[in-house]
N, C-alpha and C. Protein backbone atom coordinates (compact mmCIF):
# COMPACT_ATOMS: atom_id res chain seq x y z
N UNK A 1 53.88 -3.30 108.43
CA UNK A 1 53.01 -2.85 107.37
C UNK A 1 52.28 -4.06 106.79
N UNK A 2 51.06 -4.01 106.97
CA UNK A 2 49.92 -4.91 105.91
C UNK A 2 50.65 -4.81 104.83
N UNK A 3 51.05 -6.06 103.64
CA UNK A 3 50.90 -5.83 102.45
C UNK A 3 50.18 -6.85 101.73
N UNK A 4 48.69 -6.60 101.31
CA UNK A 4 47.70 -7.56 100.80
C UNK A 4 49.06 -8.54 99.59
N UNK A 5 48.00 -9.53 99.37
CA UNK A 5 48.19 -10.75 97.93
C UNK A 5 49.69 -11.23 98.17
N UNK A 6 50.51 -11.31 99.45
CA UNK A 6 51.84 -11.70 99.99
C UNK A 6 53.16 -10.98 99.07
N UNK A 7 52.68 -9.21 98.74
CA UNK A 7 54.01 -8.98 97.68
C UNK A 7 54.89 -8.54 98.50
N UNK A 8 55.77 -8.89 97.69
CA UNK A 8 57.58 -8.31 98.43
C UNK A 8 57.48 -6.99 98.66
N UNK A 9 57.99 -6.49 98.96
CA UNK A 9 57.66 -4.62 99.55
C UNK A 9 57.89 -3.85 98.55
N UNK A 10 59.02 -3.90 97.54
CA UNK A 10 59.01 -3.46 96.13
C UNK A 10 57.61 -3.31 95.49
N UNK A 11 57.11 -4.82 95.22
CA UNK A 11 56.39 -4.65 94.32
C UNK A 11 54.93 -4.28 95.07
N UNK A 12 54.75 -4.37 96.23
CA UNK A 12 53.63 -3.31 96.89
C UNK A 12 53.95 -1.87 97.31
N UNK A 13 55.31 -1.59 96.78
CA UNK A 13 55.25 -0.02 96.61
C UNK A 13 54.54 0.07 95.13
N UNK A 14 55.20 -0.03 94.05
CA UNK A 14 54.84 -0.35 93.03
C UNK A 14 53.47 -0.40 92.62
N UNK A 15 52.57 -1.24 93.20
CA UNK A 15 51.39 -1.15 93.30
C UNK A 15 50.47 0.27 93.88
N UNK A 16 51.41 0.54 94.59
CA UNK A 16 50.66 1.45 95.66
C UNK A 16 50.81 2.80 94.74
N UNK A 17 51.60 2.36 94.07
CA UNK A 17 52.00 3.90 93.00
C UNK A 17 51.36 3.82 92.09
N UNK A 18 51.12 2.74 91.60
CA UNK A 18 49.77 3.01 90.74
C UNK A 18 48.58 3.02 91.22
N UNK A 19 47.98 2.53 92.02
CA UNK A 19 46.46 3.11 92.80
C UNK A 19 46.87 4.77 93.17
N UNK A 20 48.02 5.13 93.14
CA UNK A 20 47.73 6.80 93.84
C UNK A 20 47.48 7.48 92.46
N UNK A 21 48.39 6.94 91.48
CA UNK A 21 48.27 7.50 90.32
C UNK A 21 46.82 7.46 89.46
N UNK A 22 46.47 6.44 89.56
CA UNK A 22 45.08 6.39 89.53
C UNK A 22 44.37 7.06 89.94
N UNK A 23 44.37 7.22 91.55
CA UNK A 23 43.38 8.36 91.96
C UNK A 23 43.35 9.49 91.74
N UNK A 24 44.93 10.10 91.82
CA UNK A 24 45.32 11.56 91.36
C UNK A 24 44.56 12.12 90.04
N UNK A 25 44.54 11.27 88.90
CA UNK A 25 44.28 11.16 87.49
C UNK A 25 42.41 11.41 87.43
N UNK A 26 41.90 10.80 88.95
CA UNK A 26 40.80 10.59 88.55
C UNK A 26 40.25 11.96 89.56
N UNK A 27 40.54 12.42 89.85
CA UNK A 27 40.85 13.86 90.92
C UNK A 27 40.95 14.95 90.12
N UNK A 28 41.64 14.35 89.22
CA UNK A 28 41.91 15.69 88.26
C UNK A 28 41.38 15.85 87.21
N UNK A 29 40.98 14.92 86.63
CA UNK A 29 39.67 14.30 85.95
C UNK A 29 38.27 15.07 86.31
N UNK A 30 38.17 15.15 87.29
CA UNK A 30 37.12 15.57 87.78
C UNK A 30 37.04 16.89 88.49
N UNK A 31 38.40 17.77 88.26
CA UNK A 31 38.20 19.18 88.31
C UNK A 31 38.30 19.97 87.06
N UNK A 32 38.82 19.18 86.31
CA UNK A 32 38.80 19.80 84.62
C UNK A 32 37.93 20.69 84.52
N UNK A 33 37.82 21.65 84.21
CA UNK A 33 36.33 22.49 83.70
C UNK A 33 36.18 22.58 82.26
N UNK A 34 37.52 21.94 81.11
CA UNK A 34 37.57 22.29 79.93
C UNK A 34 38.06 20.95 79.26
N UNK A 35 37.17 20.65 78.30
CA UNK A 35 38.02 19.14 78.20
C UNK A 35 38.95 19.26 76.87
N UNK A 36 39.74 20.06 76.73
CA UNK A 36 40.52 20.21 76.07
C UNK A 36 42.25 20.06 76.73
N UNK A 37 41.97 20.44 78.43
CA UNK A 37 43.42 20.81 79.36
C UNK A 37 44.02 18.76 78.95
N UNK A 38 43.55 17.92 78.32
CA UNK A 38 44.62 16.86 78.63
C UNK A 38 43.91 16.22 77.20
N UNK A 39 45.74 16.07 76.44
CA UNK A 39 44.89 15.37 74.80
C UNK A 39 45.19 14.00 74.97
N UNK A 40 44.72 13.17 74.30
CA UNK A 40 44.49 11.97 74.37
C UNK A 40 45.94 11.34 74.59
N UNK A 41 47.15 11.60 73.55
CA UNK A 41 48.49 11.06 73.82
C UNK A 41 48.87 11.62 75.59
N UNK A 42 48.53 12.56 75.92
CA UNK A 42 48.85 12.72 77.55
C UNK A 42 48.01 11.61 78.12
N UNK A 43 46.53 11.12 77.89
CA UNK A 43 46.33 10.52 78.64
C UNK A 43 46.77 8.92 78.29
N UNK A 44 47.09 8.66 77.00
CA UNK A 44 47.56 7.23 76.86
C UNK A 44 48.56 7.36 77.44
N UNK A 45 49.50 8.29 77.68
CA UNK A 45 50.85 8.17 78.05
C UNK A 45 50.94 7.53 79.58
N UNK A 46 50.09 8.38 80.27
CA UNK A 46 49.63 8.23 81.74
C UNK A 46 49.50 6.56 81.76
N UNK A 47 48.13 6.40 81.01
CA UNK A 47 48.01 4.26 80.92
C UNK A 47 49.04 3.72 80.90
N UNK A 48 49.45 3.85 80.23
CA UNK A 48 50.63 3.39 79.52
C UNK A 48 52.02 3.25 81.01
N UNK A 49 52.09 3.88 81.24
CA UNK A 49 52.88 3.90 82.65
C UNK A 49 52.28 3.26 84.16
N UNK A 50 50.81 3.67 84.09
CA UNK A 50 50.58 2.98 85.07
C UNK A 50 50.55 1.35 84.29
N UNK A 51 50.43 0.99 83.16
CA UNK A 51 49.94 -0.47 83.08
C UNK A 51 50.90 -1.32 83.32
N UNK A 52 52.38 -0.02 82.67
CA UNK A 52 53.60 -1.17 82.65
C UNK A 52 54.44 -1.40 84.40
N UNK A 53 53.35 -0.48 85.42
CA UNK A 53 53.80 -0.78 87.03
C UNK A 53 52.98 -2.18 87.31
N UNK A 54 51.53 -1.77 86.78
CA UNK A 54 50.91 -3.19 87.09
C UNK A 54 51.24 -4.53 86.77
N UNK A 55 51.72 -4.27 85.48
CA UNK A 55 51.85 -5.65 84.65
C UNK A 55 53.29 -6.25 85.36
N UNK A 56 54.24 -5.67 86.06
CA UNK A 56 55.23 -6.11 86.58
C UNK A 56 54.89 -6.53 88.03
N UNK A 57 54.09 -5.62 88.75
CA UNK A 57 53.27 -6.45 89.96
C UNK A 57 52.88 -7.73 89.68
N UNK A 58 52.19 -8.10 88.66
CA UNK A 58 51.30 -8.97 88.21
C UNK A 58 52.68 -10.33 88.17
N UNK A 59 53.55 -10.07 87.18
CA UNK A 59 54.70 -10.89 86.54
C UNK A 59 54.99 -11.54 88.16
N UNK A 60 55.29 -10.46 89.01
CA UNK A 60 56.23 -10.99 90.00
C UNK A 60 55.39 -11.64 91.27
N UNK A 61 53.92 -11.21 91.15
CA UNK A 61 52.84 -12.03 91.84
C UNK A 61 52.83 -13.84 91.51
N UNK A 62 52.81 -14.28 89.80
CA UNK A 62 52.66 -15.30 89.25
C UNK A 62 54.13 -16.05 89.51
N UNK A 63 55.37 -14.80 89.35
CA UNK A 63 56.61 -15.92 89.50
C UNK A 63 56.57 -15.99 91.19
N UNK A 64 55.84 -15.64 92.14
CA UNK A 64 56.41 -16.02 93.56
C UNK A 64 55.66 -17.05 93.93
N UNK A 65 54.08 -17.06 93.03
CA UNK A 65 53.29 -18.21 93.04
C UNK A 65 53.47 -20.01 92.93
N UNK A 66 54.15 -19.93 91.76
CA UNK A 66 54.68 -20.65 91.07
C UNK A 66 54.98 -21.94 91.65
N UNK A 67 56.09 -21.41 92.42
CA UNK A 67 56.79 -22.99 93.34
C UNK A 67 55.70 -23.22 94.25
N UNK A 68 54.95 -22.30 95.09
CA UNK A 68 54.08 -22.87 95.76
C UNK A 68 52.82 -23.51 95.61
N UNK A 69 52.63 -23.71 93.90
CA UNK A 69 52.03 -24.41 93.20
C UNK A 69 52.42 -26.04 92.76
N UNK A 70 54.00 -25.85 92.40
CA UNK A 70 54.74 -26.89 92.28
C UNK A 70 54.55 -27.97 93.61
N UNK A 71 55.44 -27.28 94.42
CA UNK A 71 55.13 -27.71 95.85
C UNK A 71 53.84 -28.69 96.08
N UNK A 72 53.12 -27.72 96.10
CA UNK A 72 51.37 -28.74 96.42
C UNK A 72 51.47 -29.57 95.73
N UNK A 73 51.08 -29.48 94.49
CA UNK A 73 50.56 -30.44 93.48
C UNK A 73 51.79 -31.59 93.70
N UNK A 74 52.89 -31.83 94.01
CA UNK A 74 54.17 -32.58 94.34
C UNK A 74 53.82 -33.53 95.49
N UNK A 75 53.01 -32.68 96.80
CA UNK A 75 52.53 -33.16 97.72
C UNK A 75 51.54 -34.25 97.75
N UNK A 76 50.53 -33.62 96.50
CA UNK A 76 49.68 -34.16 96.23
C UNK A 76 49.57 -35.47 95.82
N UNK A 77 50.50 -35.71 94.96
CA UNK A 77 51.04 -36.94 94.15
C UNK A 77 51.81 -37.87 95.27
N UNK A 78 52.65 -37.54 95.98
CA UNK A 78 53.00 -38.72 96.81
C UNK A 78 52.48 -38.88 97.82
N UNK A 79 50.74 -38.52 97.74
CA UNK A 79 50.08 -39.42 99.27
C UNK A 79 49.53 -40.83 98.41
């Protein structure tokens, strides 16, 4: 399996659950005929869940980064 930006398989499920959720949202979004069927706390609630999948993608993107930042810049210094 491709998994773009080098994530661990967790956190590109994770990801992947929020792009579906996203789309689903925006699918359904767009069959509404009444804009009353979803009140605003349903839809913050929705954000709100997808942000806190992203924001942990994100966390665990920056901590896998990290050493391989260390690393270089380490490299860098003793030529």
């Amino acid at each position: 399996m491709n998994r773009p930006y080098s994530l661990p398989e967790d956190e590109f499920h994770k990801l992947q659950r929020a792009q579906d959720a996203i789309t689903l949202m925006s699918i359904l979004f767009g069959e509404v005929q009444r804009s009353t069927t979803y009140t605003p706390k349903m839809i913050a609630s929705f954000l709100e869940s997808v942000g806190e999948e992203i924001s942990l993608v994100i966390q665990s993107v920056v901590y896998e980064s990290r050493p391989q930042r260390f690393e270089s810049l380490e490299k860098s210094h003793v030529r």
